[in-house]
PDB file of N, CA and C in Angstrom:
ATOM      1  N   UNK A   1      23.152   1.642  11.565  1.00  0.00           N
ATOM      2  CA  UNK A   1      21.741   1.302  11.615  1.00  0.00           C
ATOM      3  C   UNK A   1      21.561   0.223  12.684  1.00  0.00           C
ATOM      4  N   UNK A   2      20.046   0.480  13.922  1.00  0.00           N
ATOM      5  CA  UNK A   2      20.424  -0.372  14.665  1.00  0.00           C
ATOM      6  C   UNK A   2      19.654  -1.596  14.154  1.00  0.00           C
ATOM      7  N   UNK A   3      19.310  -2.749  15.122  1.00  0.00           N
ATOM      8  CA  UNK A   3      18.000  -3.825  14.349  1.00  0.00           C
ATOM      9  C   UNK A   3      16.945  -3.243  14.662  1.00  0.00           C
ATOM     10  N   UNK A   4      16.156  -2.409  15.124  1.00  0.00           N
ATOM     11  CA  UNK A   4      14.985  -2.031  15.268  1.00  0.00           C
ATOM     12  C   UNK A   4      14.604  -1.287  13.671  1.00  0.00           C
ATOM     13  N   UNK A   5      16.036  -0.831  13.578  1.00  0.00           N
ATOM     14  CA  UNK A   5      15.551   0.005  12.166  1.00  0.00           C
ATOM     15  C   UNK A   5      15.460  -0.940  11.000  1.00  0.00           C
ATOM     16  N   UNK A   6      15.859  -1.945  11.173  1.00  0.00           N
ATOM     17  CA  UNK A   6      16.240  -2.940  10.148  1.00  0.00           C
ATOM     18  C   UNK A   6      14.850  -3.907  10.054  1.00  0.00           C
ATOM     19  N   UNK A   7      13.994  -3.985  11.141  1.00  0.00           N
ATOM     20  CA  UNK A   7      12.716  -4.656  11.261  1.00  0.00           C
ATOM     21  C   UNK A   7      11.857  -3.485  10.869  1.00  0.00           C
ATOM     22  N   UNK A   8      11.999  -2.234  10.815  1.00  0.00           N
ATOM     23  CA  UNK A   8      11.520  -1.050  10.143  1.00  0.00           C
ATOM     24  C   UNK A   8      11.251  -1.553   9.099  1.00  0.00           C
ATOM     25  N   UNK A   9      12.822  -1.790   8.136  1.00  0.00           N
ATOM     26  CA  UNK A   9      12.289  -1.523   6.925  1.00  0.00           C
ATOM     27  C   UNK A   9      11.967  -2.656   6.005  1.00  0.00           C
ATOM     28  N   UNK A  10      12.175  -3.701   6.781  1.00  0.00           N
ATOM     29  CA  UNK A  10      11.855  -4.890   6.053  1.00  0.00           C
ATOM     30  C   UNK A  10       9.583  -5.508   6.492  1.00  0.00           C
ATOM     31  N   UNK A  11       9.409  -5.050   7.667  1.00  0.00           N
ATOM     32  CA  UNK A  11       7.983  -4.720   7.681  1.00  0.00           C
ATOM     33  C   UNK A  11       7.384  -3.696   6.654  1.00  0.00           C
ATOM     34  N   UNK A  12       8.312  -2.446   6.606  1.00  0.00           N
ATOM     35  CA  UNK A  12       7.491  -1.762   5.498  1.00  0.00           C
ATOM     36  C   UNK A  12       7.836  -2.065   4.001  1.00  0.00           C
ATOM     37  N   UNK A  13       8.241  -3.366   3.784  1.00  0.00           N
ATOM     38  CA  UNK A  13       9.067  -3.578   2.393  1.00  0.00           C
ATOM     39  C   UNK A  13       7.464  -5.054   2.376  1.00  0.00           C
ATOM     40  N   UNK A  14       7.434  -5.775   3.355  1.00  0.00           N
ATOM     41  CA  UNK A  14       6.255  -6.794   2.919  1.00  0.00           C
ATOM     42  C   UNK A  14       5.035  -6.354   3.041  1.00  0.00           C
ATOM     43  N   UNK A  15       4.797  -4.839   3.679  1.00  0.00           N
ATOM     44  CA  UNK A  15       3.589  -4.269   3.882  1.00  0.00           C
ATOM     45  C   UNK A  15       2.874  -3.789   2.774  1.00  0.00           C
ATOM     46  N   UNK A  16       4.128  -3.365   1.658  1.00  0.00           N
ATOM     47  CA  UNK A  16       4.055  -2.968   0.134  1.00  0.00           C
ATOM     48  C   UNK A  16       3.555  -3.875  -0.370  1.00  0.00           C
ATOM     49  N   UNK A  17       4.322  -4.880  -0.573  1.00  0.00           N
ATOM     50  CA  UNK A  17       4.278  -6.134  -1.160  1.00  0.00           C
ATOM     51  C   UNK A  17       3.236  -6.625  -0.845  1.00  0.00           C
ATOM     52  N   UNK A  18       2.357  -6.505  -0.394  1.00  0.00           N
ATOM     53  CA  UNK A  18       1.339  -7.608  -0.162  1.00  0.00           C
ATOM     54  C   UNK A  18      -0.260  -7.146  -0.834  1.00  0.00           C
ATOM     55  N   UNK A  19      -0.229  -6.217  -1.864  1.00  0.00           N
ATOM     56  CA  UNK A  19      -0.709  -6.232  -2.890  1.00  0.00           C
ATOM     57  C   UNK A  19      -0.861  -6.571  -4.323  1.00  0.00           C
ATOM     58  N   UNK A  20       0.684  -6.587  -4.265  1.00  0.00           N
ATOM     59  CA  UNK A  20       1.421  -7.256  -5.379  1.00  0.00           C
ATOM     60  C   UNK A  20       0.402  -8.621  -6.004  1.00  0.00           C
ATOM     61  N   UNK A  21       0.438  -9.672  -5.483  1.00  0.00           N
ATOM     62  CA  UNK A  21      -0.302 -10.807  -5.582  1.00  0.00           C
ATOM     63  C   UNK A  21      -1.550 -10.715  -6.359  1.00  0.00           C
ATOM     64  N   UNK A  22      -2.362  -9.685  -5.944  1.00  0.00           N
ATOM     65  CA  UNK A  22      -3.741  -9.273  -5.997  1.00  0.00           C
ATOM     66  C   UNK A  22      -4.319  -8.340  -7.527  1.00  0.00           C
ATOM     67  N   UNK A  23      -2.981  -7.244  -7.263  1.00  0.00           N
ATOM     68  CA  UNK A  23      -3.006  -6.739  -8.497  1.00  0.00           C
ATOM     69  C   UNK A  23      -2.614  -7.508  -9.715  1.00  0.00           C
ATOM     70  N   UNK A  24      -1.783  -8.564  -9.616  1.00  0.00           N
ATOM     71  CA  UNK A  24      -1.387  -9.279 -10.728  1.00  0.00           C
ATOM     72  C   UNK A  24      -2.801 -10.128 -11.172  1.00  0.00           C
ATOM     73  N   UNK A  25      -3.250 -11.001 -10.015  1.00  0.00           N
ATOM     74  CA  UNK A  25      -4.560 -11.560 -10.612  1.00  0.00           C
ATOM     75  C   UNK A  25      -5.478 -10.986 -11.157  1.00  0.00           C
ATOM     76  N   UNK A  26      -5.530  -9.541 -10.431  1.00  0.00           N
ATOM     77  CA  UNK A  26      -6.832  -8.556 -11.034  1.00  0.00           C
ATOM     78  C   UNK A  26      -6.686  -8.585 -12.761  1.00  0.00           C
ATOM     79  N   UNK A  27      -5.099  -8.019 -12.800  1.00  0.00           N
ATOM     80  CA  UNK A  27      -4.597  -7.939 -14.161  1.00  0.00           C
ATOM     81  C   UNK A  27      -5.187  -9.081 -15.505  1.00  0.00           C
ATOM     82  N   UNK A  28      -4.618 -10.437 -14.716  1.00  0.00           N
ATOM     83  CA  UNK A  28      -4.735 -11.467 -15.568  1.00  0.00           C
ATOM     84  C   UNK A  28      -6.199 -11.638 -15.805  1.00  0.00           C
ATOM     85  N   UNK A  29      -6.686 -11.963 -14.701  1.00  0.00           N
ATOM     86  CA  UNK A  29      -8.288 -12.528 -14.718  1.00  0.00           C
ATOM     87  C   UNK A  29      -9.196 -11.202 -15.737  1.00  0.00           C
ATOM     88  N   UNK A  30      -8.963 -10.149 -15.418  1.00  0.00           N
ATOM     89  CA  UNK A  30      -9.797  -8.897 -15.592  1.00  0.00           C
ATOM     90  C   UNK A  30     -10.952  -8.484 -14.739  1.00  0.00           C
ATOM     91  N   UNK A  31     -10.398  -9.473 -13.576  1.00  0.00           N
ATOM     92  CA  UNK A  31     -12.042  -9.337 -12.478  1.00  0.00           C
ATOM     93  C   UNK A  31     -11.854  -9.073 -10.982  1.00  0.00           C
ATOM     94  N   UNK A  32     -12.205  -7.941 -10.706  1.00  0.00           N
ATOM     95  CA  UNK A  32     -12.104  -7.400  -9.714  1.00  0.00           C
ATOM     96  C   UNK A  32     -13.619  -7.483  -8.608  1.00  0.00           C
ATOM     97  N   UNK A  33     -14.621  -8.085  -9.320  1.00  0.00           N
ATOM     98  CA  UNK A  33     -15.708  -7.901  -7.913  1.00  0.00           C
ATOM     99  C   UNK A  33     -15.896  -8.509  -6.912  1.00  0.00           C
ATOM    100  N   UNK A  34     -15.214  -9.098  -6.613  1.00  0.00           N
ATOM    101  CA  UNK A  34     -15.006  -9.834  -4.968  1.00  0.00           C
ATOM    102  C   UNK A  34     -13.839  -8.998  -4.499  1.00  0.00           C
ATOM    103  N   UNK A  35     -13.629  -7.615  -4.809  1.00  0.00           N
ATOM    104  CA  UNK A  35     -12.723  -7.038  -4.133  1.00  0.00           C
ATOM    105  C   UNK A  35     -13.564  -5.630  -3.545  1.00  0.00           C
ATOM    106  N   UNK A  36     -13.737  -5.461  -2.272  1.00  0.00           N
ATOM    107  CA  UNK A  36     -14.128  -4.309  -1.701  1.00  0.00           C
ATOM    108  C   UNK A  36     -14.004  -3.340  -1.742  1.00  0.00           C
ATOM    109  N   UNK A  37     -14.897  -1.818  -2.628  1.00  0.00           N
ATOM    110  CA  UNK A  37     -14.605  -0.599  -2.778  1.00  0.00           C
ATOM    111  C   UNK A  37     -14.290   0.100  -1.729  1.00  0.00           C
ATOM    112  N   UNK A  38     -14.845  -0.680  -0.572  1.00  0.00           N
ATOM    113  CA  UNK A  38     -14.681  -0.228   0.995  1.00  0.00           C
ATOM    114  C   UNK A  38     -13.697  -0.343   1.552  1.00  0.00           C
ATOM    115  N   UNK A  39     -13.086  -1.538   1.299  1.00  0.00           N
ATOM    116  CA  UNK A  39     -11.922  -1.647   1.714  1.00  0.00           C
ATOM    117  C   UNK A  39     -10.224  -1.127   1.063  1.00  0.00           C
ATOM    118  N   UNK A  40     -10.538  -1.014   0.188  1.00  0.00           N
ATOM    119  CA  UNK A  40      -9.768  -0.216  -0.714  1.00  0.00           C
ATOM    120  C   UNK A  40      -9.384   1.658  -0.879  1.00  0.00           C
ATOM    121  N   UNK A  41     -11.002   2.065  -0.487  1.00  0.00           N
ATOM    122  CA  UNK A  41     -10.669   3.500   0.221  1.00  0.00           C
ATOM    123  C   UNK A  41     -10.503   3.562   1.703  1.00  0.00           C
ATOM    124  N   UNK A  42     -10.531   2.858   2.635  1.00  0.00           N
ATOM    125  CA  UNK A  42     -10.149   2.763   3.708  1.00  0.00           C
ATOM    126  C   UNK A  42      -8.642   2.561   3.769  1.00  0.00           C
ATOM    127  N   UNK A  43      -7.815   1.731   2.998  1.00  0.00           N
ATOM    128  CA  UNK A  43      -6.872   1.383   2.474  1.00  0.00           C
ATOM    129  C   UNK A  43      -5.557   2.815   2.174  1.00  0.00           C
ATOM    130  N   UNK A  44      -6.263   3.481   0.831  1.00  0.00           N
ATOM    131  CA  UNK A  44      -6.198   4.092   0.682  1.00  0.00           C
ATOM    132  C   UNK A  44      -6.125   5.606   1.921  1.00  0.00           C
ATOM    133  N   UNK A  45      -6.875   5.414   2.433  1.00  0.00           N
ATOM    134  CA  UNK A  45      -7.159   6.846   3.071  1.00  0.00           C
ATOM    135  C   UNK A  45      -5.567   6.524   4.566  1.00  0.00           C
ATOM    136  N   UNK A  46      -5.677   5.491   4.485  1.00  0.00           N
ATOM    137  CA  UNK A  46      -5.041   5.206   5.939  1.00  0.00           C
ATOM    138  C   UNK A  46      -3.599   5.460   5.644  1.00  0.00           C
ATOM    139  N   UNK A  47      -3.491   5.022   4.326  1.00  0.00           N
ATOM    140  CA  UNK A  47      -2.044   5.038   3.920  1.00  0.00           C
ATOM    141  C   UNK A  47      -1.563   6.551   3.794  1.00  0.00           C
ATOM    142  N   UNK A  48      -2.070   7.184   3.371  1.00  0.00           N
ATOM    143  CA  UNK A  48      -2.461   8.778   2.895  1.00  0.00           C
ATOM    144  C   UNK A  48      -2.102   9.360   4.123  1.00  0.00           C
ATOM    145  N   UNK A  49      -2.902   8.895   5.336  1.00  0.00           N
ATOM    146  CA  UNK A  49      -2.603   9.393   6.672  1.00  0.00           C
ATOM    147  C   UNK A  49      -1.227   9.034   7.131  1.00  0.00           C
ATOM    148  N   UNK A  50      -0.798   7.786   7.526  1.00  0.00           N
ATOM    149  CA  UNK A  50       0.649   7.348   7.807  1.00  0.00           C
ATOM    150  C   UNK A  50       1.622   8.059   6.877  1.00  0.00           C
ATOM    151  N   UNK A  51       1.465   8.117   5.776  1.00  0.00           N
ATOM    152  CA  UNK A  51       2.230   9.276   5.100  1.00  0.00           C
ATOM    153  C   UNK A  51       2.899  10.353   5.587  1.00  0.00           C
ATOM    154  N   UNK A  52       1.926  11.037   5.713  1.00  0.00           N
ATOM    155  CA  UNK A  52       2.072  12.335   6.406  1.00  0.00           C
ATOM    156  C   UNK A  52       2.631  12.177   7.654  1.00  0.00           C
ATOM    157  N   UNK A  53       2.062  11.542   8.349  1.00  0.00           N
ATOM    158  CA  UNK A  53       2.733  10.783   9.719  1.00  0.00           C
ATOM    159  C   UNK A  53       4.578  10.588   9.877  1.00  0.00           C
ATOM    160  N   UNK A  54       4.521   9.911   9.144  1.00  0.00           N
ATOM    161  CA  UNK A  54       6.257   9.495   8.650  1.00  0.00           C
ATOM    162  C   UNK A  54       6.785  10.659   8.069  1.00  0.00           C
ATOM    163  N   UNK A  55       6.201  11.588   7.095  1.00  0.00           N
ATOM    164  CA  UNK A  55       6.514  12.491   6.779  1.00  0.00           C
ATOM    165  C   UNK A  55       7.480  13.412   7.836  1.00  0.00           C
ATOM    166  N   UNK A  56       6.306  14.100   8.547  1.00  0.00           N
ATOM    167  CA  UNK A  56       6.346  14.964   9.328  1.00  0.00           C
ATOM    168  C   UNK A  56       7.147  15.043  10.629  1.00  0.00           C
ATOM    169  N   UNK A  57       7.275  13.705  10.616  1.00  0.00           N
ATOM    170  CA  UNK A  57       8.071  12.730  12.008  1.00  0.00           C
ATOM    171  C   UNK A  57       9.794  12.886  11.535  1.00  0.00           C
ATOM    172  N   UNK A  58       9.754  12.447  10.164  1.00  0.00           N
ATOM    173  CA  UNK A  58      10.687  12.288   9.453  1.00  0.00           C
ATOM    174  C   UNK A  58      11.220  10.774   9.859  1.00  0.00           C
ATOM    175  N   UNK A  59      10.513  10.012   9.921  1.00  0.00           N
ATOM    176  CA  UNK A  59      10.317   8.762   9.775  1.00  0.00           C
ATOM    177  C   UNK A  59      10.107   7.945   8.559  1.00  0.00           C
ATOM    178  N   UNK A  60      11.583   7.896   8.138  1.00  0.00           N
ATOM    179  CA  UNK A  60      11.750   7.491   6.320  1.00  0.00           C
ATOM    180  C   UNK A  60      11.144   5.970   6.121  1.00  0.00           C
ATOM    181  N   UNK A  61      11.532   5.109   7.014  1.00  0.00           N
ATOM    182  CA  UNK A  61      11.045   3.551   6.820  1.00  0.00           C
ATOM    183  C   UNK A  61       9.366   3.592   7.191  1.00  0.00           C
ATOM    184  N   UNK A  62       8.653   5.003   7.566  1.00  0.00           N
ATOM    185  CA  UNK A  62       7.557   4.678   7.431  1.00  0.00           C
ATOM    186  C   UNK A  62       6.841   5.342   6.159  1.00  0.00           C
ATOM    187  N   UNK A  63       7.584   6.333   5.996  1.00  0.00           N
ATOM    188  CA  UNK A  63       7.329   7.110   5.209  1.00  0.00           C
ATOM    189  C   UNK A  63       7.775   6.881   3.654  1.00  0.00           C
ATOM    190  N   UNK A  64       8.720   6.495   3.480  1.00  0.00           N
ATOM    191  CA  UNK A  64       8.788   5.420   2.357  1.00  0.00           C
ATOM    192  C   UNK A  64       8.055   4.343   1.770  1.00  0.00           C
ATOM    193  N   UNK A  65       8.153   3.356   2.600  1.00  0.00           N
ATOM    194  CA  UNK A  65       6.517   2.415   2.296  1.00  0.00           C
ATOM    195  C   UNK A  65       5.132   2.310   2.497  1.00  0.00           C
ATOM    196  N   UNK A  66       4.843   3.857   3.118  1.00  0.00           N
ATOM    197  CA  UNK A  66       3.734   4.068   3.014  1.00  0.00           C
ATOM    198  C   UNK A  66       3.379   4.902   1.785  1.00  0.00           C
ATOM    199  N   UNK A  67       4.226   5.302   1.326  1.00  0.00           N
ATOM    200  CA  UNK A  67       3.828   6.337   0.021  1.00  0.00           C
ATOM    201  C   UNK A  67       4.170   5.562  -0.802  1.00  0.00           C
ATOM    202  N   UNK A  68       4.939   4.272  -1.155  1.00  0.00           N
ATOM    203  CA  UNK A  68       5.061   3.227  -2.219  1.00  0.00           C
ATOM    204  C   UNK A  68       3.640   2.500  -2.057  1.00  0.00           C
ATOM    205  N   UNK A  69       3.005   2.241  -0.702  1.00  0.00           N
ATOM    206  CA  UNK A  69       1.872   1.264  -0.683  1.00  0.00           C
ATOM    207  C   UNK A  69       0.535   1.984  -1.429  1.00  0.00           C
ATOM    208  N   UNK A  70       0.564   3.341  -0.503  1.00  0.00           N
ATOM    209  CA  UNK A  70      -0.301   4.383  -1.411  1.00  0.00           C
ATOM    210  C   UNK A  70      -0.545   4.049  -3.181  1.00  0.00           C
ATOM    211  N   UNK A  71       1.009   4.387  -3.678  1.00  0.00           N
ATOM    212  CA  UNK A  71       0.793   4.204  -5.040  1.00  0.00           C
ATOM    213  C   UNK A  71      -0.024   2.743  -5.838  1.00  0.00           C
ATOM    214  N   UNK A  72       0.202   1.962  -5.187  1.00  0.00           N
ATOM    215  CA  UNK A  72       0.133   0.499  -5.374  1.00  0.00           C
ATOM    216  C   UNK A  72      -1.490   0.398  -5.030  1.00  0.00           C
ATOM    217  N   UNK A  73      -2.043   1.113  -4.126  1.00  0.00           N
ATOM    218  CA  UNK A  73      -3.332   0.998  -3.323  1.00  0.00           C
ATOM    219  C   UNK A  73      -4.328   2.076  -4.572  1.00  0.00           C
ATOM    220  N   UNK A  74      -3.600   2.732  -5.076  1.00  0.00           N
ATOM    221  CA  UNK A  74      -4.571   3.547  -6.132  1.00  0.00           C
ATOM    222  C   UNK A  74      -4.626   3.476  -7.362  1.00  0.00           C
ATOM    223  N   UNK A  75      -3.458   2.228  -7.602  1.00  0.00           N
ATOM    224  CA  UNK A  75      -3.735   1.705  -9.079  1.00  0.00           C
ATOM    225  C   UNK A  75      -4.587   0.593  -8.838  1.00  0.00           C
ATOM    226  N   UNK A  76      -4.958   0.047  -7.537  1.00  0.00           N
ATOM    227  CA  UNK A  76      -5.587  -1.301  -7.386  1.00  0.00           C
ATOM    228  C   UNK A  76      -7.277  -0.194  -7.657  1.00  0.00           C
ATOM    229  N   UNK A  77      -7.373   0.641  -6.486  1.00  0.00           N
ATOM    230  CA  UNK A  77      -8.249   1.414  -6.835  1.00  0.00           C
ATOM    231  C   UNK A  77      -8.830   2.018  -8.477  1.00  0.00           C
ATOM    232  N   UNK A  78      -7.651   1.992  -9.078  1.00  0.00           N
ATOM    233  CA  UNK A  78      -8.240   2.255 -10.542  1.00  0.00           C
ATOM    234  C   UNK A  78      -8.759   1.063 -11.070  1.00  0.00           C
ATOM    235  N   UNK A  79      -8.106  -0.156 -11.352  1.00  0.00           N
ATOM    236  CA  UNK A  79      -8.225  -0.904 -11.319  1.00  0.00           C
ATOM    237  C   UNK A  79     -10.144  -1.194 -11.453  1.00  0.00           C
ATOM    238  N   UNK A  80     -10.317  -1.249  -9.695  1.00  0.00           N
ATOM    239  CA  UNK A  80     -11.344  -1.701  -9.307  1.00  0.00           C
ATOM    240  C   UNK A  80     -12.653  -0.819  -9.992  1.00  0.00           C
ATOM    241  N   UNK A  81     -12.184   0.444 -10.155  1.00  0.00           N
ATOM    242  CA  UNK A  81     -13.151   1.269 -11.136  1.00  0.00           C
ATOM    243  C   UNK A  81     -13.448   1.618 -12.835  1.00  0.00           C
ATOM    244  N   UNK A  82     -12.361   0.851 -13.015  1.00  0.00           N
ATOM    245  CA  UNK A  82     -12.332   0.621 -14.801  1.00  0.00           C
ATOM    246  C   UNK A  82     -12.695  -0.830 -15.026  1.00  0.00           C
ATOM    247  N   UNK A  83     -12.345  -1.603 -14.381  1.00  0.00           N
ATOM    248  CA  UNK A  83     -12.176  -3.164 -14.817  1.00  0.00           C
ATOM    249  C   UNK A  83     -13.970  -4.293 -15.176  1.00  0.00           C
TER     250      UNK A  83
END
């Protein structure tokens, strides 16, 4: 593995992560309306796209944490519509 791949996968490892934070407060607090429905399906949709992207490329370090961020991006999305 060279270092380019290694800045791969550690960008797509904090790119995940950086919902983490958000969903936990949503959790605790129970309050989600200072969080953007807009920004969240934009979110959503983009990740959905890079997906496929990495997919198809066969580009695993993108394609890996973009389909982990996905998941993470549509429980925030549930979230934001039940809460």
């Amino acid at each position: 593995m060279i270092y380019v791949d290694i800045f791969g996968w550690l960008g797509g490892i904090l790119l995940t992560l950086n919902l983490i934070p958000q969903i936990y407060k949503a959790n605790v607090t129970k309050k989600v309306e200072d969080i953007s429905i807009t920004f969240i399906i934009v979110n959503v949709t983009g990740l959905l796209l890079y997906s496929i992207y990495g997919l198809y490329y066969e580009i695993y370090q993108v394609a890996i944490s973009s389909l982990t961020s996905l998941c993470i991006s549509l429980y925030f999305l549930y979230l934001k519509l039940t809460l």
